[in-house]
PDB file of N, CA and C in Angstrom:
ATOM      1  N   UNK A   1    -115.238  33.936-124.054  1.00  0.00           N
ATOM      2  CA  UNK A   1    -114.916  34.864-125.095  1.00  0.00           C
ATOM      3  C   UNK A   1    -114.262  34.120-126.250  1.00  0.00           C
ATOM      4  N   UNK A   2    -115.004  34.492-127.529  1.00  0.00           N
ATOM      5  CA  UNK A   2    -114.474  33.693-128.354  1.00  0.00           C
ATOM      6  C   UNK A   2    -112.910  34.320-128.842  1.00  0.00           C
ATOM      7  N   UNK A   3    -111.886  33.890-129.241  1.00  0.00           N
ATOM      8  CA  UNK A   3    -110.540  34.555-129.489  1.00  0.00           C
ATOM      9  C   UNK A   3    -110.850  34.752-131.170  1.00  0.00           C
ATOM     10  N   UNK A   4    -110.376  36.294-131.275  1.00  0.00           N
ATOM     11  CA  UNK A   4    -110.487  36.543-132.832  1.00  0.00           C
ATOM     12  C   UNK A   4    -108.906  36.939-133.121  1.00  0.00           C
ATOM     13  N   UNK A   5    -108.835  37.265-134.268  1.00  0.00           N
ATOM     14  CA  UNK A   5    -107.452  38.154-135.103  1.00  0.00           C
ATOM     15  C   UNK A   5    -106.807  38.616-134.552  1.00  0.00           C
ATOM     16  N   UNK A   6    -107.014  39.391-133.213  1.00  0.00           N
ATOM     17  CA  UNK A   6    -106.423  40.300-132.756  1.00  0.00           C
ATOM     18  C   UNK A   6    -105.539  39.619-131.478  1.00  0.00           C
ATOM     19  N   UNK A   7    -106.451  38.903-130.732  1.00  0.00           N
ATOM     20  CA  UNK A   7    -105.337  37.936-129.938  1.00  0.00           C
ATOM     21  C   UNK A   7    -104.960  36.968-130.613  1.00  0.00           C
ATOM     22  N   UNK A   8    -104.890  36.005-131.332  1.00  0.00           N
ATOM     23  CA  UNK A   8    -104.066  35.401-131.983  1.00  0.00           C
ATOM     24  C   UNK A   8    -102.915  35.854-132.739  1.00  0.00           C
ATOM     25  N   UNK A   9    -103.324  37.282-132.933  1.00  0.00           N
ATOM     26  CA  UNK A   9    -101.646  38.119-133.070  1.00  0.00           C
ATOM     27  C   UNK A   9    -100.675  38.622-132.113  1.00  0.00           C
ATOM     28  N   UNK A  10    -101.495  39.183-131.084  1.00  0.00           N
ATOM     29  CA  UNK A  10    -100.927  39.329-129.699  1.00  0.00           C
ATOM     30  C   UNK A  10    -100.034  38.216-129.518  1.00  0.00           C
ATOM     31  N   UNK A  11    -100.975  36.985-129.012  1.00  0.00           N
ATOM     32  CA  UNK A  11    -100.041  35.403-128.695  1.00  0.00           C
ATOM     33  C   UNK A  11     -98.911  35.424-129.703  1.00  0.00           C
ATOM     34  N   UNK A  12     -99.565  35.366-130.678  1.00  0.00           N
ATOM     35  CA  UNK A  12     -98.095  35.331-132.015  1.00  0.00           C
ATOM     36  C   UNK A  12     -96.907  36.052-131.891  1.00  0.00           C
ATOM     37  N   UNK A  13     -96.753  37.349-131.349  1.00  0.00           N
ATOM     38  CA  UNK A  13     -96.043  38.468-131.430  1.00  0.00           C
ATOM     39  C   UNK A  13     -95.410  37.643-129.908  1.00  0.00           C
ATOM     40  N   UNK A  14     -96.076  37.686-129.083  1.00  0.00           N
ATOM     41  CA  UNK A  14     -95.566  37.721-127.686  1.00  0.00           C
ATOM     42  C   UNK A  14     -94.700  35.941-127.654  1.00  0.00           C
ATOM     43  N   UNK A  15     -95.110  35.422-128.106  1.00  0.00           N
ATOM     44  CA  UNK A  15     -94.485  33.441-128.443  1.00  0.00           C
ATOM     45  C   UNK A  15     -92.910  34.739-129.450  1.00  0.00           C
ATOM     46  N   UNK A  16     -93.242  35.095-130.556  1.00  0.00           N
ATOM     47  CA  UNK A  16     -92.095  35.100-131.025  1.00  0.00           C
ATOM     48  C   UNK A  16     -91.133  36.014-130.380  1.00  0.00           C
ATOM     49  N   UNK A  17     -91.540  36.998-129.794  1.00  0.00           N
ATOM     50  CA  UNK A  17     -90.625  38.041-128.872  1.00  0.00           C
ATOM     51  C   UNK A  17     -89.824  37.004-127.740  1.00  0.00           C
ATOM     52  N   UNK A  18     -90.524  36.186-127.439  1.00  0.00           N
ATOM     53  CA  UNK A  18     -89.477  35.061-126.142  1.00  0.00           C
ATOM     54  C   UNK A  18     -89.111  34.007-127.180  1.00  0.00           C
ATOM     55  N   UNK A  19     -89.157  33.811-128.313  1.00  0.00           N
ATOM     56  CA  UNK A  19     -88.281  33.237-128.527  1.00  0.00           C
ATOM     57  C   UNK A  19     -86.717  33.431-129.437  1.00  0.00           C
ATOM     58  N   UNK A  20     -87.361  35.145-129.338  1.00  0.00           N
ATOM     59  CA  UNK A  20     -86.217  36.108-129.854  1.00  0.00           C
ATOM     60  C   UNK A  20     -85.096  36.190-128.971  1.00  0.00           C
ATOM     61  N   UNK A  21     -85.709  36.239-127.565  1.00  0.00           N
ATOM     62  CA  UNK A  21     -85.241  36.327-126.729  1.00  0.00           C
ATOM     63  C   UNK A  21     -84.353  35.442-125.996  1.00  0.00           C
ATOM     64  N   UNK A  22     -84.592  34.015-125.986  1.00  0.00           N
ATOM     65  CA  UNK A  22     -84.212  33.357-125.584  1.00  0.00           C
ATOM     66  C   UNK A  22     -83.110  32.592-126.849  1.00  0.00           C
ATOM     67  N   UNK A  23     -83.424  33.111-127.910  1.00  0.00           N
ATOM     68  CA  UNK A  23     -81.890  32.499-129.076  1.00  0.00           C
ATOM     69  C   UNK A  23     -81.399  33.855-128.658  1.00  0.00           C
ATOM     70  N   UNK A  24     -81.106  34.823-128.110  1.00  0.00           N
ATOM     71  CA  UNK A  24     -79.987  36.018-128.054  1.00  0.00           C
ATOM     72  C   UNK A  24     -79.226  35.480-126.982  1.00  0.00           C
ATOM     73  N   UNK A  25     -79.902  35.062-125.519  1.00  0.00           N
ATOM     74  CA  UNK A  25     -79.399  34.659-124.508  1.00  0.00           C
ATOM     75  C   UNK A  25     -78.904  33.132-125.095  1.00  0.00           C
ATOM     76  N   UNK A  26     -79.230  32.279-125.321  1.00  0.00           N
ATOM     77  CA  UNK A  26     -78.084  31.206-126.164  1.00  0.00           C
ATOM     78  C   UNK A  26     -77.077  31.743-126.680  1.00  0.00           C
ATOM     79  N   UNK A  27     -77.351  32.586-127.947  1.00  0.00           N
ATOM     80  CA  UNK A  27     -76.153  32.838-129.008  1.00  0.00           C
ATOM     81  C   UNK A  27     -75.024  33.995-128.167  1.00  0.00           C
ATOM     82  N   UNK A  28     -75.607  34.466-127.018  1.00  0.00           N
ATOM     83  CA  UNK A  28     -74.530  35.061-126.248  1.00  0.00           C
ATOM     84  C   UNK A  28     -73.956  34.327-125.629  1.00  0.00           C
ATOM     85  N   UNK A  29     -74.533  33.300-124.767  1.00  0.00           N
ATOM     86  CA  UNK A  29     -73.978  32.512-123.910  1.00  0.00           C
ATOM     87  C   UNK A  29     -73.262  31.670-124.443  1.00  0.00           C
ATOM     88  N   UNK A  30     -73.384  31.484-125.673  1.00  0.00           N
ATOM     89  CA  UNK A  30     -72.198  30.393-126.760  1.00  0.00           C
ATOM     90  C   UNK A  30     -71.078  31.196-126.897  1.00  0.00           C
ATOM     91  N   UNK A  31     -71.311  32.335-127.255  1.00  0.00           N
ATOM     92  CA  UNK A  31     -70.074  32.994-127.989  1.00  0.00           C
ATOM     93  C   UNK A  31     -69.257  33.708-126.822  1.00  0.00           C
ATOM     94  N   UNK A  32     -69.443  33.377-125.498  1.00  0.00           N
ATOM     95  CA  UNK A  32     -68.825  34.233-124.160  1.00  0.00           C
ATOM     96  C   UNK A  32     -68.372  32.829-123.675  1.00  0.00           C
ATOM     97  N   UNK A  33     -67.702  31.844-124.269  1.00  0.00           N
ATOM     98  CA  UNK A  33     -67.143  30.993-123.448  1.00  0.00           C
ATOM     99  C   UNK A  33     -65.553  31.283-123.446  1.00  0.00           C
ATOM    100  N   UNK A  34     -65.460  29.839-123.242  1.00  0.00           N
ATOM    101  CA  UNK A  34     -63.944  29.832-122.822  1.00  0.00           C
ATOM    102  C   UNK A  34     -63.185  30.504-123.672  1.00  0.00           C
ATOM    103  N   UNK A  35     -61.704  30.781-123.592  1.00  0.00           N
ATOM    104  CA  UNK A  35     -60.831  31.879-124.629  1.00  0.00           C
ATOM    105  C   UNK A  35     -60.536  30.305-125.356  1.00  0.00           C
ATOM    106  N   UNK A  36     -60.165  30.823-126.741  1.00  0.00           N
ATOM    107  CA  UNK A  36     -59.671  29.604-127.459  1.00  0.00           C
ATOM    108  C   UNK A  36     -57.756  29.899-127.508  1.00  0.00           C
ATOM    109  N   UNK A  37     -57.538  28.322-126.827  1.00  0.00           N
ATOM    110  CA  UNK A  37     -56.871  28.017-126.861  1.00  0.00           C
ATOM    111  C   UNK A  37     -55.653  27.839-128.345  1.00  0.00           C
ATOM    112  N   UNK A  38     -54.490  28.391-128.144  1.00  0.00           N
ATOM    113  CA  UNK A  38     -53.511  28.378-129.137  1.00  0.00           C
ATOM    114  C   UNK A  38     -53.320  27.363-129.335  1.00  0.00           C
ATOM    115  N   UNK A  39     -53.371  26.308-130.565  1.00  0.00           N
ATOM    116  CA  UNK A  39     -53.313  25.231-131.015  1.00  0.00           C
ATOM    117  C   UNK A  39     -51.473  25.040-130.665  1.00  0.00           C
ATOM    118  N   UNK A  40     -50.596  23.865-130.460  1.00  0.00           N
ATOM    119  CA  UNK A  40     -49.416  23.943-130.824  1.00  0.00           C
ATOM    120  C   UNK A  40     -48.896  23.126-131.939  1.00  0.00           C
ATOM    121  N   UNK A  41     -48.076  23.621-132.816  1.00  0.00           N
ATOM    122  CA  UNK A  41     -48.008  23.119-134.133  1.00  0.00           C
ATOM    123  C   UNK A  41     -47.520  21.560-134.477  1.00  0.00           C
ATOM    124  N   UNK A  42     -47.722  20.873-135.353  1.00  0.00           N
ATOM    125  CA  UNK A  42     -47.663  19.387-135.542  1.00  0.00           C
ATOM    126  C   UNK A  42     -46.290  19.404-136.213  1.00  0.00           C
ATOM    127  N   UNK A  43     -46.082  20.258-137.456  1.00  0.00           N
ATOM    128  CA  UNK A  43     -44.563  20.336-137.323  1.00  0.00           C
ATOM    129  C   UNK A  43     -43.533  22.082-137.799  1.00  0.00           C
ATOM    130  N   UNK A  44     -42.647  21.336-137.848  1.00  0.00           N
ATOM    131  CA  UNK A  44     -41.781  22.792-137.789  1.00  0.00           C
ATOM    132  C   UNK A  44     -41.572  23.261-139.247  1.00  0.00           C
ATOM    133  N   UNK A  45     -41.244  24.473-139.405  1.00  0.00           N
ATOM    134  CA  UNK A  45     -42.138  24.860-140.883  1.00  0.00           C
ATOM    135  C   UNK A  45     -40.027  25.826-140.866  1.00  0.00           C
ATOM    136  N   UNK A  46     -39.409  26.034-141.650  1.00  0.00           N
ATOM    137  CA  UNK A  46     -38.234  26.783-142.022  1.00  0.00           C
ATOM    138  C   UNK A  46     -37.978  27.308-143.425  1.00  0.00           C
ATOM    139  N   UNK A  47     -38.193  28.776-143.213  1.00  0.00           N
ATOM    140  CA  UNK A  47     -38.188  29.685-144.375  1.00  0.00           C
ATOM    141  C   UNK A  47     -37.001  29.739-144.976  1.00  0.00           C
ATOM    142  N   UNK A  48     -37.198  30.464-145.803  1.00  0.00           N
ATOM    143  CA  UNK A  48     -35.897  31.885-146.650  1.00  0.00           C
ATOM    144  C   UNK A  48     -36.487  32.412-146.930  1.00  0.00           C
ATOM    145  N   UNK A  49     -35.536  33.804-146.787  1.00  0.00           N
ATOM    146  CA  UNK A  49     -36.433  34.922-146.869  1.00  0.00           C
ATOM    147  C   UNK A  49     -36.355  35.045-148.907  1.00  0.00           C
ATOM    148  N   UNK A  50     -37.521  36.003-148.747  1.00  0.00           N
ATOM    149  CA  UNK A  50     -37.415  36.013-150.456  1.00  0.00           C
ATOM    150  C   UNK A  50     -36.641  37.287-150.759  1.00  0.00           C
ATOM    151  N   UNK A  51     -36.175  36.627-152.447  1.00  0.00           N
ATOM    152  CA  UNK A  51     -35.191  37.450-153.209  1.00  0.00           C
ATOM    153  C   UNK A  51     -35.749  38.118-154.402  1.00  0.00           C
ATOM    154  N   UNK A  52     -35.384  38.916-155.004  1.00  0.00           N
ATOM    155  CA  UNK A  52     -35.673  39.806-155.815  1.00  0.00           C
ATOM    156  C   UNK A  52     -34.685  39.321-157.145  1.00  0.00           C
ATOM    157  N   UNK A  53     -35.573  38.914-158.326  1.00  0.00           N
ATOM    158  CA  UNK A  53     -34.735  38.571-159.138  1.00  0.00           C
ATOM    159  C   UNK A  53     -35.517  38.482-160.632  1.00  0.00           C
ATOM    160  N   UNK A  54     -34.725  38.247-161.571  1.00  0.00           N
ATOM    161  CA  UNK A  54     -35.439  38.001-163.008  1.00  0.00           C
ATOM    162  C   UNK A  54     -36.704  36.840-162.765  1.00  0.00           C
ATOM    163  N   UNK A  55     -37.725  36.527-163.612  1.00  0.00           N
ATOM    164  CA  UNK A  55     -38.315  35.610-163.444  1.00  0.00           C
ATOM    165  C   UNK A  55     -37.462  34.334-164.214  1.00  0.00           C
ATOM    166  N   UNK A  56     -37.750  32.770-163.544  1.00  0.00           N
ATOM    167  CA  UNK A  56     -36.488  32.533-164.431  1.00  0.00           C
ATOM    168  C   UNK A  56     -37.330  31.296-165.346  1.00  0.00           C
ATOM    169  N   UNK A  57     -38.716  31.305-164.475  1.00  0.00           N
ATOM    170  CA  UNK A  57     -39.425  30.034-165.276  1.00  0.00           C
ATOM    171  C   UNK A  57     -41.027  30.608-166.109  1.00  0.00           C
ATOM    172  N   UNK A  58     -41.750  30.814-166.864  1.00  0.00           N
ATOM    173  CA  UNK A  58     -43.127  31.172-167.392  1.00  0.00           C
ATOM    174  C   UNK A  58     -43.797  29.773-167.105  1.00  0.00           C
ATOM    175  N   UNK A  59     -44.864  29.271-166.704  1.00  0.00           N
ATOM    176  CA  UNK A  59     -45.815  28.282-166.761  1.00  0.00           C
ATOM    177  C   UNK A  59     -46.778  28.725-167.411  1.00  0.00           C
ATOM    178  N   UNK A  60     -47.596  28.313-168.169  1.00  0.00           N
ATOM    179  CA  UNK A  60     -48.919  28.748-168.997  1.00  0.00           C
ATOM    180  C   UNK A  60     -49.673  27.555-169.266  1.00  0.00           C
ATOM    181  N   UNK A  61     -50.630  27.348-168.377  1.00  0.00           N
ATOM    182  CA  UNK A  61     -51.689  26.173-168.047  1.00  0.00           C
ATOM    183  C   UNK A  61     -52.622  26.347-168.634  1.00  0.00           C
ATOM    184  N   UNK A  62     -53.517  25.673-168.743  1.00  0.00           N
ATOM    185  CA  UNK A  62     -55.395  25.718-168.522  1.00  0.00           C
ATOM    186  C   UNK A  62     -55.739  24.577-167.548  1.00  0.00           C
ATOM    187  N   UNK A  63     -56.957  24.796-167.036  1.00  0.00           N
ATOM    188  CA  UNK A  63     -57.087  23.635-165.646  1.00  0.00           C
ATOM    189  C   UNK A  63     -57.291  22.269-166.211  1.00  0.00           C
ATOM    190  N   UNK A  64     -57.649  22.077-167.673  1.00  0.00           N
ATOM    191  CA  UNK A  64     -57.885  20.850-168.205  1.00  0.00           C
ATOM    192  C   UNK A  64     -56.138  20.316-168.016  1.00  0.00           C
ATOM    193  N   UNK A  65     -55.563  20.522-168.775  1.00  0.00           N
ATOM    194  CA  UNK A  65     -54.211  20.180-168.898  1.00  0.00           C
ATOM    195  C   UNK A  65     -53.676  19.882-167.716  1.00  0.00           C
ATOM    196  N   UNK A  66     -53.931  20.777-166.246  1.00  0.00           N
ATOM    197  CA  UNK A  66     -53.509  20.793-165.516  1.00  0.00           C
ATOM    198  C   UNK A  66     -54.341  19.417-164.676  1.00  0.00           C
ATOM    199  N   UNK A  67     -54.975  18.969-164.828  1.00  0.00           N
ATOM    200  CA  UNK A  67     -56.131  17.733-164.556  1.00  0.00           C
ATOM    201  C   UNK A  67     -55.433  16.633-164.800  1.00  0.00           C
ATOM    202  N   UNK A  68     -55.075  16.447-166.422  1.00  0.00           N
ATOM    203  CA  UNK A  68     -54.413  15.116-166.875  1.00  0.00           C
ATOM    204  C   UNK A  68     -53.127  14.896-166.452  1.00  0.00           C
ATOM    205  N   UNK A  69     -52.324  16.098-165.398  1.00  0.00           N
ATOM    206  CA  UNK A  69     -50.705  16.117-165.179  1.00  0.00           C
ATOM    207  C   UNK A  69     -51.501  15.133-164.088  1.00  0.00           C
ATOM    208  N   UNK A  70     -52.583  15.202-162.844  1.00  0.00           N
ATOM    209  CA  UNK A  70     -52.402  14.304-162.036  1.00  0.00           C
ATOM    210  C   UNK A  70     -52.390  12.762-162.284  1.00  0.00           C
TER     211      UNK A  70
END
């Protein structure tokens, strides 16, 4: 039997349905692993809390200007 249009779409459809299939079962099986682990920090970081006050400085840049400060 010679194969026309119609099975070569079949095959087509049925090749891409397993390989639909088989990136879902990957991309599940990737994303169901281990719990991620809490990093612990490199160093110690110490606030203040913020205050409520006049502004006491204005800055008024453009990014050029701000280029030649480095």
């Amino acid at each position: 039997m010679k194969p026309t249009m119609n099975t070569s779409l079949i095959f087509f459809c049925r090749r891409l349905a397993l390989f639909g299939a088989i990136a879902a079962i990957l991309c599940n099986a990737n994303g169901c692993g281990k719990d991620e682990k809490e990093k612990e920090p490199v160093v110690s970081v110490q606030t203040t809390p913020a205050q409520r006050g006049p502004i006491s400085q204005v800055i008024a840049a453009d990014a050029r200007s701000l280029q030649r400060m480095r």
